[in-house]
N, C-alpha and C. Protein backbone atom coordinates (compact mmCIF):
# COMPACT_ATOMS: atom_id res chain seq x y z
N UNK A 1 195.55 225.22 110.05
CA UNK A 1 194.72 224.54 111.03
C UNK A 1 193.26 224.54 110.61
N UNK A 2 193.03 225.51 110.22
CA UNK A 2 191.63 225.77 109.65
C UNK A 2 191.12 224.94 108.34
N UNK A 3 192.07 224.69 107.57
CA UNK A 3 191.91 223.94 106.22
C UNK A 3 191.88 222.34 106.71
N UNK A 4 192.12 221.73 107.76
CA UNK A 4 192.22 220.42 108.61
C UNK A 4 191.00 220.17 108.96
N UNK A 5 190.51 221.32 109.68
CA UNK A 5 188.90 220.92 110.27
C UNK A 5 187.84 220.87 109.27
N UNK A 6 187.98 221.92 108.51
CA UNK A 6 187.56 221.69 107.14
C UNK A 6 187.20 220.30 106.58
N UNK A 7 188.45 219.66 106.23
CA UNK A 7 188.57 218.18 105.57
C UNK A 7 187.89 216.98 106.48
N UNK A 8 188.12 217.26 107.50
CA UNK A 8 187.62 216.65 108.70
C UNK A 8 186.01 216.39 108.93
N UNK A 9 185.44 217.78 108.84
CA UNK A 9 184.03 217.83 108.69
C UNK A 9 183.58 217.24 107.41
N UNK A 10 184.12 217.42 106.36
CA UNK A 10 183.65 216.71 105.24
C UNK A 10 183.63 215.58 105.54
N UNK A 11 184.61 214.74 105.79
CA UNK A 11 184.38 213.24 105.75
C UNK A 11 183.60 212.54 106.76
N UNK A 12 183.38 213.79 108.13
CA UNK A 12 182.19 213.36 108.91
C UNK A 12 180.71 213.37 107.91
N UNK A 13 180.86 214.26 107.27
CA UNK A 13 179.15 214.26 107.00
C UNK A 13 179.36 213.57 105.79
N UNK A 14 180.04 212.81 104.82
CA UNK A 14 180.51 211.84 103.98
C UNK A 14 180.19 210.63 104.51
N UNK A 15 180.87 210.04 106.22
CA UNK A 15 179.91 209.08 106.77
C UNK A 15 178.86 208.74 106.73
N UNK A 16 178.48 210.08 107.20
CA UNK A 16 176.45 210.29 107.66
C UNK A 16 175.69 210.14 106.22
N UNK A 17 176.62 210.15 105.35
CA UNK A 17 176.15 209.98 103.96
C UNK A 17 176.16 208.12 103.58
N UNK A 18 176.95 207.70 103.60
CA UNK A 18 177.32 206.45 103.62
C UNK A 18 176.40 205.55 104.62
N UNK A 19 176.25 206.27 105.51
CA UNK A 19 175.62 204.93 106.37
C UNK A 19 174.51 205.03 105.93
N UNK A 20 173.93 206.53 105.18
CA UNK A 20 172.31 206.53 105.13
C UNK A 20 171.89 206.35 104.02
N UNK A 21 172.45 205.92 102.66
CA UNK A 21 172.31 205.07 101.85
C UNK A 21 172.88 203.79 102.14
N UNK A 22 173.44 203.17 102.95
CA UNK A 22 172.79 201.92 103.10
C UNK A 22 172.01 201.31 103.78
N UNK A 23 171.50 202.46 104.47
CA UNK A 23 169.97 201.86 105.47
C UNK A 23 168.68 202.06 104.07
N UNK A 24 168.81 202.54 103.23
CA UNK A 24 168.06 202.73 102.28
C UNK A 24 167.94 201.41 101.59
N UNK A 25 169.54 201.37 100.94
CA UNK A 25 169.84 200.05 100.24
C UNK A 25 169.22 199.00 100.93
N UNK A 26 170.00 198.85 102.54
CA UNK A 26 169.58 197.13 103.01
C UNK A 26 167.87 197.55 103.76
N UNK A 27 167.31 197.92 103.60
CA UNK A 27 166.09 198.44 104.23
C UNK A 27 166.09 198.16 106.04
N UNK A 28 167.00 198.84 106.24
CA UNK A 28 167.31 198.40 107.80
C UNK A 28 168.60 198.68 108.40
N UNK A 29 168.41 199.05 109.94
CA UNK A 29 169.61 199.55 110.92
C UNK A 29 170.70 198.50 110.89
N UNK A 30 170.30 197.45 111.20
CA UNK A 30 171.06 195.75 111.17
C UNK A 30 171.50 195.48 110.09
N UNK A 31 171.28 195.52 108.89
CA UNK A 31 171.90 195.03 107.84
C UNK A 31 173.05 196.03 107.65
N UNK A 32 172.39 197.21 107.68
CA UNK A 32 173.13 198.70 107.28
C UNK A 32 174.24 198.46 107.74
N UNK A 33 174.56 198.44 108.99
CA UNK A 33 175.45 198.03 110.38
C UNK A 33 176.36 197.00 109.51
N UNK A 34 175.61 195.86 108.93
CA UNK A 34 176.91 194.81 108.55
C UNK A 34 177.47 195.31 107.29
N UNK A 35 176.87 195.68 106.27
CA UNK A 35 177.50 195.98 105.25
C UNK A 35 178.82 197.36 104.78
N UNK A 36 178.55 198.39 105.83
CA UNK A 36 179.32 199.51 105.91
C UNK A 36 180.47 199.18 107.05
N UNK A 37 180.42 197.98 107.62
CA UNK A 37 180.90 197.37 108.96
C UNK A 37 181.42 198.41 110.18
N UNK A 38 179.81 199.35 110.73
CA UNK A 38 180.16 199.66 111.84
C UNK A 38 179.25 199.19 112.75
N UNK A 39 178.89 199.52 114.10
CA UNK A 39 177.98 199.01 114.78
C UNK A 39 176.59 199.36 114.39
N UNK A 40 175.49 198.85 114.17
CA UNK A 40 174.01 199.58 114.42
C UNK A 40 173.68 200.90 115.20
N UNK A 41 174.65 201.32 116.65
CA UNK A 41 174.58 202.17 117.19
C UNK A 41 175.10 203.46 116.77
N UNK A 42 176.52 203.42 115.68
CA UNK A 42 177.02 204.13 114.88
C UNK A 42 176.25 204.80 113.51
N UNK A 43 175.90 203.17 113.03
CA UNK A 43 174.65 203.63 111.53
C UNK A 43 173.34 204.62 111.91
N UNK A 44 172.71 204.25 113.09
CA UNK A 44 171.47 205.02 113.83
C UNK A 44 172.05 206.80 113.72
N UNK A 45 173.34 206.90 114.52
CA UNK A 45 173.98 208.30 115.30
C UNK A 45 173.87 209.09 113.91
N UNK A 46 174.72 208.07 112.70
CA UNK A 46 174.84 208.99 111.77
C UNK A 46 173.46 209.38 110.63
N UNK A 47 172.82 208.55 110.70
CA UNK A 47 171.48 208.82 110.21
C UNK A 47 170.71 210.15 110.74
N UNK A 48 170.52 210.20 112.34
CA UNK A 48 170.15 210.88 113.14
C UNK A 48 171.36 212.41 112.78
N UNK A 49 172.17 212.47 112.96
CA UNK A 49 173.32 213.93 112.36
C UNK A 49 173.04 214.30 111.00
N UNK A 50 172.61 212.94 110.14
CA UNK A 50 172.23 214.02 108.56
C UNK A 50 170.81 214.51 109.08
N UNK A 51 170.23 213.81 109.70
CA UNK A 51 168.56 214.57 110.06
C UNK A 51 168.89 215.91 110.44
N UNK A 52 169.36 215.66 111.74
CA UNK A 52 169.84 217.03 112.75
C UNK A 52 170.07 218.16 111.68
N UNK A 53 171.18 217.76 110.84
CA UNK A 53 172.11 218.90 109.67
C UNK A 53 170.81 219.19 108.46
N UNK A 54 170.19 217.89 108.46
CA UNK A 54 169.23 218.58 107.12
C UNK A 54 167.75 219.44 107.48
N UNK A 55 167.66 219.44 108.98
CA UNK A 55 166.61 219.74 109.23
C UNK A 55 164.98 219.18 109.02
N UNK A 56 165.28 217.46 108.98
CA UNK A 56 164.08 216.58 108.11
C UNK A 56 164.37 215.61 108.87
N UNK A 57 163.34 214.61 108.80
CA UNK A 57 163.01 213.10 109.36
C UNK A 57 163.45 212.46 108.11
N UNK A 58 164.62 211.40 108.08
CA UNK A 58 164.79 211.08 106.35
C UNK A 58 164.09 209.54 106.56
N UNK A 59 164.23 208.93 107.98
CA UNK A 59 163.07 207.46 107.69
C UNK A 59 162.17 207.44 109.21
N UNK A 60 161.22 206.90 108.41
CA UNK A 60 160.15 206.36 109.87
C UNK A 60 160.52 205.18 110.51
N UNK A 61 161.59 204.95 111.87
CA UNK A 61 161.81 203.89 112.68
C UNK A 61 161.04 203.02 112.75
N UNK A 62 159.90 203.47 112.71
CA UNK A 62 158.76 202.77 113.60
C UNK A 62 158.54 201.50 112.29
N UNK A 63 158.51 201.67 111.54
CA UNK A 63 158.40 200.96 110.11
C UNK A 63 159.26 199.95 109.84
N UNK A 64 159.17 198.62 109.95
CA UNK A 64 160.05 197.71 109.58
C UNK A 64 159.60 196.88 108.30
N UNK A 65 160.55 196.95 106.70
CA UNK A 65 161.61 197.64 106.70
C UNK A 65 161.62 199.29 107.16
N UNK A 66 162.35 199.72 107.32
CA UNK A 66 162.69 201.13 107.52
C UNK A 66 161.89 202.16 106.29
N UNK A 67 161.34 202.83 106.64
CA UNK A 67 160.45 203.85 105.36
C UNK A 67 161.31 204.99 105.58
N UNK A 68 161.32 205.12 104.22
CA UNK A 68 161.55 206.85 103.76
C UNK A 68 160.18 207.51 103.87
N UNK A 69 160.36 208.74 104.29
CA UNK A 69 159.75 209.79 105.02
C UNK A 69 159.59 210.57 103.42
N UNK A 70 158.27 211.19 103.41
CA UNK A 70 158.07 212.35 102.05
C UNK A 70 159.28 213.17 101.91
N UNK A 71 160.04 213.83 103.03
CA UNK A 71 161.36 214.25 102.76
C UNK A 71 162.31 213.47 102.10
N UNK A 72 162.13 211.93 101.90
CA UNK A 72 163.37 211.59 101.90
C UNK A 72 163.13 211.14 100.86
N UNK A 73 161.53 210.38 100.29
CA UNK A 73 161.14 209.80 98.62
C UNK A 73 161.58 210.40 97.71
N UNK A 74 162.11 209.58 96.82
CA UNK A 74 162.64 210.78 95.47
C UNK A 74 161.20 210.78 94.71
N UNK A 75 161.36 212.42 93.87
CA UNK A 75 159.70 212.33 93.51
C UNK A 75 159.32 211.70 91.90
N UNK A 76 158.37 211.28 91.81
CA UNK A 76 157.89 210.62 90.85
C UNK A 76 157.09 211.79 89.54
């Protein structure tokens, strides 16, 4: 039972992975939404759970396209 939840949690935070490279990719909640084909409200939740889990802001909302946050820039 224990080795189930296990696998389980992985592929939750495997989502939260997925949706949040393609809000990167399409620079945006809406595109993100069409290309991974879940709702915008889904792409947002899971963006928001890798934050929660990583302890970081990974984009600035307020920013259209969507900005990566100094946490989230890869460094130069």
């Amino acid at each position: 039972m224990g080795e189930v939840l296990v696998v389980l949690r992985i592929d939750v935070r495997l989502e939260w992975f997925v949706s949040s490279l393609a809000v990167v990719d399409t620079d945006g909640f809406g595109a993100a939404a069409e290309t991974t084909h879940r709702s915008q409200l889904r792409v947002s939740m899971h963006v928001a759970a890798l934050e929660r889990e990583a302890g970081v802001t990974l984009c600035d909302r307020r920013e259209r396209p969507v900005a990566l946050t100094a946490a989230r820039s890869p460094s130069r």
